[in-house]
C-alpha atoms as a PDB file:
ATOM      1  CA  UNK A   1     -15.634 -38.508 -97.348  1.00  0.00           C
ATOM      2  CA  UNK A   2     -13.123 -35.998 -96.435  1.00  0.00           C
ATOM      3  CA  UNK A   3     -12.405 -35.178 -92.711  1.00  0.00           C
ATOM      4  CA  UNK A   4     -11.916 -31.233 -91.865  1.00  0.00           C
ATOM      5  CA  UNK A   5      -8.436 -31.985 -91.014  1.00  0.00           C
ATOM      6  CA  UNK A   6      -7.681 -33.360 -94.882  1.00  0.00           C
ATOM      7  CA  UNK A   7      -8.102 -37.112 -94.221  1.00  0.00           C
ATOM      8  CA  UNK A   8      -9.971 -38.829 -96.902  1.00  0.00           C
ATOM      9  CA  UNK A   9     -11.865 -41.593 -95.522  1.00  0.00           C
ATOM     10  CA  UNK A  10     -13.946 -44.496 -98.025  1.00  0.00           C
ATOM     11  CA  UNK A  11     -17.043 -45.208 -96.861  1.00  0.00           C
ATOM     12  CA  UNK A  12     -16.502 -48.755 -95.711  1.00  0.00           C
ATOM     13  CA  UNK A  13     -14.225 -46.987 -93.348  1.00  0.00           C
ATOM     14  CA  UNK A  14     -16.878 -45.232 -91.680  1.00  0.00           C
ATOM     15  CA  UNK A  15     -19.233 -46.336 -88.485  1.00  0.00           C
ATOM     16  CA  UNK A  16     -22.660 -47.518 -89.003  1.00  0.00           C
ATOM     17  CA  UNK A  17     -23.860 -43.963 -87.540  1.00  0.00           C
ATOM     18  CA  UNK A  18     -21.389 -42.335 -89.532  1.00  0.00           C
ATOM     19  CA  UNK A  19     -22.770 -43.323 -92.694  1.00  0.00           C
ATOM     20  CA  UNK A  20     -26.724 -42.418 -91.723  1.00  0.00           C
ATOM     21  CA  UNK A  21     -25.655 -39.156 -90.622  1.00  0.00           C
ATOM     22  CA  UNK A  22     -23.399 -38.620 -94.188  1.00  0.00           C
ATOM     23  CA  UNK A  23     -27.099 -40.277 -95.985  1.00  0.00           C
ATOM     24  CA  UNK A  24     -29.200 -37.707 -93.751  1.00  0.00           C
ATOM     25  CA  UNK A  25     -27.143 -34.818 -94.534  1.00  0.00           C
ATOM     26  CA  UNK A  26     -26.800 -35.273 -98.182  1.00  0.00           C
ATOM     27  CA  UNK A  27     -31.080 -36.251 -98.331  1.00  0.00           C
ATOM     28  CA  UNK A  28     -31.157 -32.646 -96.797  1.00  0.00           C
ATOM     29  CA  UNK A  29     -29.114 -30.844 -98.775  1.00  0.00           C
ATOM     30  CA  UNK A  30     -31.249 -32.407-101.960  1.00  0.00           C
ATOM     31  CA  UNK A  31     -34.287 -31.134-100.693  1.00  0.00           C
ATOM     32  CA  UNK A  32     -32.880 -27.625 -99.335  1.00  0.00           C
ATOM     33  CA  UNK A  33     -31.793 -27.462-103.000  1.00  0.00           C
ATOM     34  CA  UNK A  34     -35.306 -28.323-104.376  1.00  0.00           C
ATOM     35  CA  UNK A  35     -37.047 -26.256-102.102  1.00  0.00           C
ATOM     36  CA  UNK A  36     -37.759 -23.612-104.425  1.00  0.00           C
ATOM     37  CA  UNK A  37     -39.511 -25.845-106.804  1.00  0.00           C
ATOM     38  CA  UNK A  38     -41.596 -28.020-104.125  1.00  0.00           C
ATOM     39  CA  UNK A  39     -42.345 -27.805-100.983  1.00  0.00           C
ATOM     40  CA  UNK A  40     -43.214 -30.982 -99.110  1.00  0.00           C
ATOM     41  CA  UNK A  41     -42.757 -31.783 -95.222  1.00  0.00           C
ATOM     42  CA  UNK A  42     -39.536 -33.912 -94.138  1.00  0.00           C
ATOM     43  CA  UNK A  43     -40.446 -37.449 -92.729  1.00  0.00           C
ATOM     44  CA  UNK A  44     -38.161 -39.186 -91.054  1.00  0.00           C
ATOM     45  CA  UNK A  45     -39.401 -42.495 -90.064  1.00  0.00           C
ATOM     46  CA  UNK A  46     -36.609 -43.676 -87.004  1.00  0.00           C
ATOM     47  CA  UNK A  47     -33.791 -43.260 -89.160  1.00  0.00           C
ATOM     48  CA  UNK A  48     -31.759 -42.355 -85.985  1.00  0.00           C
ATOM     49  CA  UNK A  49     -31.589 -45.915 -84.782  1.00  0.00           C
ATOM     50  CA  UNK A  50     -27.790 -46.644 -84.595  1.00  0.00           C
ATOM     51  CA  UNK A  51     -27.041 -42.786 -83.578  1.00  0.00           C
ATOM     52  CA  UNK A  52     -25.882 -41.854 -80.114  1.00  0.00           C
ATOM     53  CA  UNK A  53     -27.368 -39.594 -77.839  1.00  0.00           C
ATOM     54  CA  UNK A  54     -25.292 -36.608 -78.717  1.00  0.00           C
ATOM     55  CA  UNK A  55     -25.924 -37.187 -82.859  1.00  0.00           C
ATOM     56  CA  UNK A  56     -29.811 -37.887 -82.159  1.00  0.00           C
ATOM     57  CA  UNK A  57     -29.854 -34.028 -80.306  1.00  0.00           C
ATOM     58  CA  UNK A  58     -28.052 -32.801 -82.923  1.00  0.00           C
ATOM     59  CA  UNK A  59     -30.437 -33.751 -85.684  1.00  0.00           C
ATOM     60  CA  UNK A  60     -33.487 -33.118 -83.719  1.00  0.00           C
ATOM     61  CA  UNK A  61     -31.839 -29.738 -82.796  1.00  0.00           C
ATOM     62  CA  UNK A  62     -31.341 -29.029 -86.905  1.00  0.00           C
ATOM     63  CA  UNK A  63     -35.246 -30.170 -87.155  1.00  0.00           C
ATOM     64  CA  UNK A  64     -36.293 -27.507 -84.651  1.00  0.00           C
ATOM     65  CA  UNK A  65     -34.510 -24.792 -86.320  1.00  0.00           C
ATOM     66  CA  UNK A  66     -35.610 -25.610 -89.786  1.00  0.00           C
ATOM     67  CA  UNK A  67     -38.740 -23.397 -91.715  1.00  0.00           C
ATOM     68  CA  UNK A  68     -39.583 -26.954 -92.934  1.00  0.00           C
ATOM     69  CA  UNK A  69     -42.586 -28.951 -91.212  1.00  0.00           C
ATOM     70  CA  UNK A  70     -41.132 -32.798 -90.350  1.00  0.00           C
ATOM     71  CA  UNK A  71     -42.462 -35.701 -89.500  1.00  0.00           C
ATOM     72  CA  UNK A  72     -40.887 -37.560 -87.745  1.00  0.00           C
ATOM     73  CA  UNK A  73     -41.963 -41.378 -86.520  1.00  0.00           C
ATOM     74  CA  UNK A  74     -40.232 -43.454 -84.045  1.00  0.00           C
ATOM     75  CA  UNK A  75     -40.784 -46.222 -81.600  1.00  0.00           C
ATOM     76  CA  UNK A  76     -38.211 -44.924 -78.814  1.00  0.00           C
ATOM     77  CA  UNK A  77     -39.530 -42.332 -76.628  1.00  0.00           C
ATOM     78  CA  UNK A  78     -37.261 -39.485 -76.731  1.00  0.00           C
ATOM     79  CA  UNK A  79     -37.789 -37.193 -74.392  1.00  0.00           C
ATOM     80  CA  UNK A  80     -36.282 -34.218 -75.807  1.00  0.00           C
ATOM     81  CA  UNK A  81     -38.666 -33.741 -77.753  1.00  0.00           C
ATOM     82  CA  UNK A  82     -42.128 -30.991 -75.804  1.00  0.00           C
ATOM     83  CA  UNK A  83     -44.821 -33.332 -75.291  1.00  0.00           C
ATOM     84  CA  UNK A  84     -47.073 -30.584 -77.098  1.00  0.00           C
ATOM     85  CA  UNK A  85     -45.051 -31.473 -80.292  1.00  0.00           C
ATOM     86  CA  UNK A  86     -45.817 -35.204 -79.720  1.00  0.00           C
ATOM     87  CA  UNK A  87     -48.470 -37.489 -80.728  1.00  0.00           C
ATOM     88  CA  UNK A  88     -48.447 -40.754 -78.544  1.00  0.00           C
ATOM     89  CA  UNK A  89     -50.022 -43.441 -80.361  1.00  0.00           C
ATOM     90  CA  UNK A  90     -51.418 -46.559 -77.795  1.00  0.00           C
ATOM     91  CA  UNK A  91     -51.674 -50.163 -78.847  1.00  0.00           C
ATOM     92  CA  UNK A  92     -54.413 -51.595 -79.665  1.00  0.00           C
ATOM     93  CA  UNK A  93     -55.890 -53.732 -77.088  1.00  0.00           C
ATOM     94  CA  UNK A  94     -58.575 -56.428 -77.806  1.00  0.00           C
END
C-alpha cells in the first residue's frame, strides 16, 4: 500500500481496520468495475467490526451515496443510520 505522501507501507504494517477498509475498497472497486455486466445488491454482513466511529460514517456515508441497493447486516445498533431504512429483527422468545 502506498500512502499519498509516497510511503510504501506492507500490509503486515497496517492496523486491523486498516486492512478491512483496503479489503472493502478494493471488493468495491471489483464490483463498480463489473457493474456493467451484472448487477447485484452489495451485502455487507458487519464487516465494520474493528472500524472506528469516524471510518464506520465514512463507509455508511459512501453506501448512501451509491446507485447500488446494499444490504447491510449487523448486530450493533448504529444509529446513523434513519430508522425508515432499518429493519429491527427481535429475538425469539419461547
Amino acid at each position: 500500500m502506498k500512502h499519498k505522501n509516497g510511503q510504501v507501507f506492507h500490509p503486515l504494517e497496517l492496523s486491523q481496520s486498516t486492512k478491512e477498509m483496503l479489503y472493502i475498497s478494493l471488493r468495491l472497486s471489483l464490483i463498480r468495475a463489473l457493474k456493467g455486466y451484472y448487477q447485484l445488491p452489495i451485502i455487507v454482513d458487519d464487516a465494520f467490526v474493528h472500524f472506528d466511529s469516524e471510518r464506520t460514517k465514512t463507509i455508511l456515508d459512501y453506501f448512501r451515496r451509491s446507485d447500488d441497493q446494499v444490504l447491510y447486516f449487523t448486530c450493533n445498533l448504529n444509529t446513523s443510520i434513519p430508522s425508515a431504512q432499518t429493519i429491527k429483527l427481535k429475538e425469539k422468545t419461547k
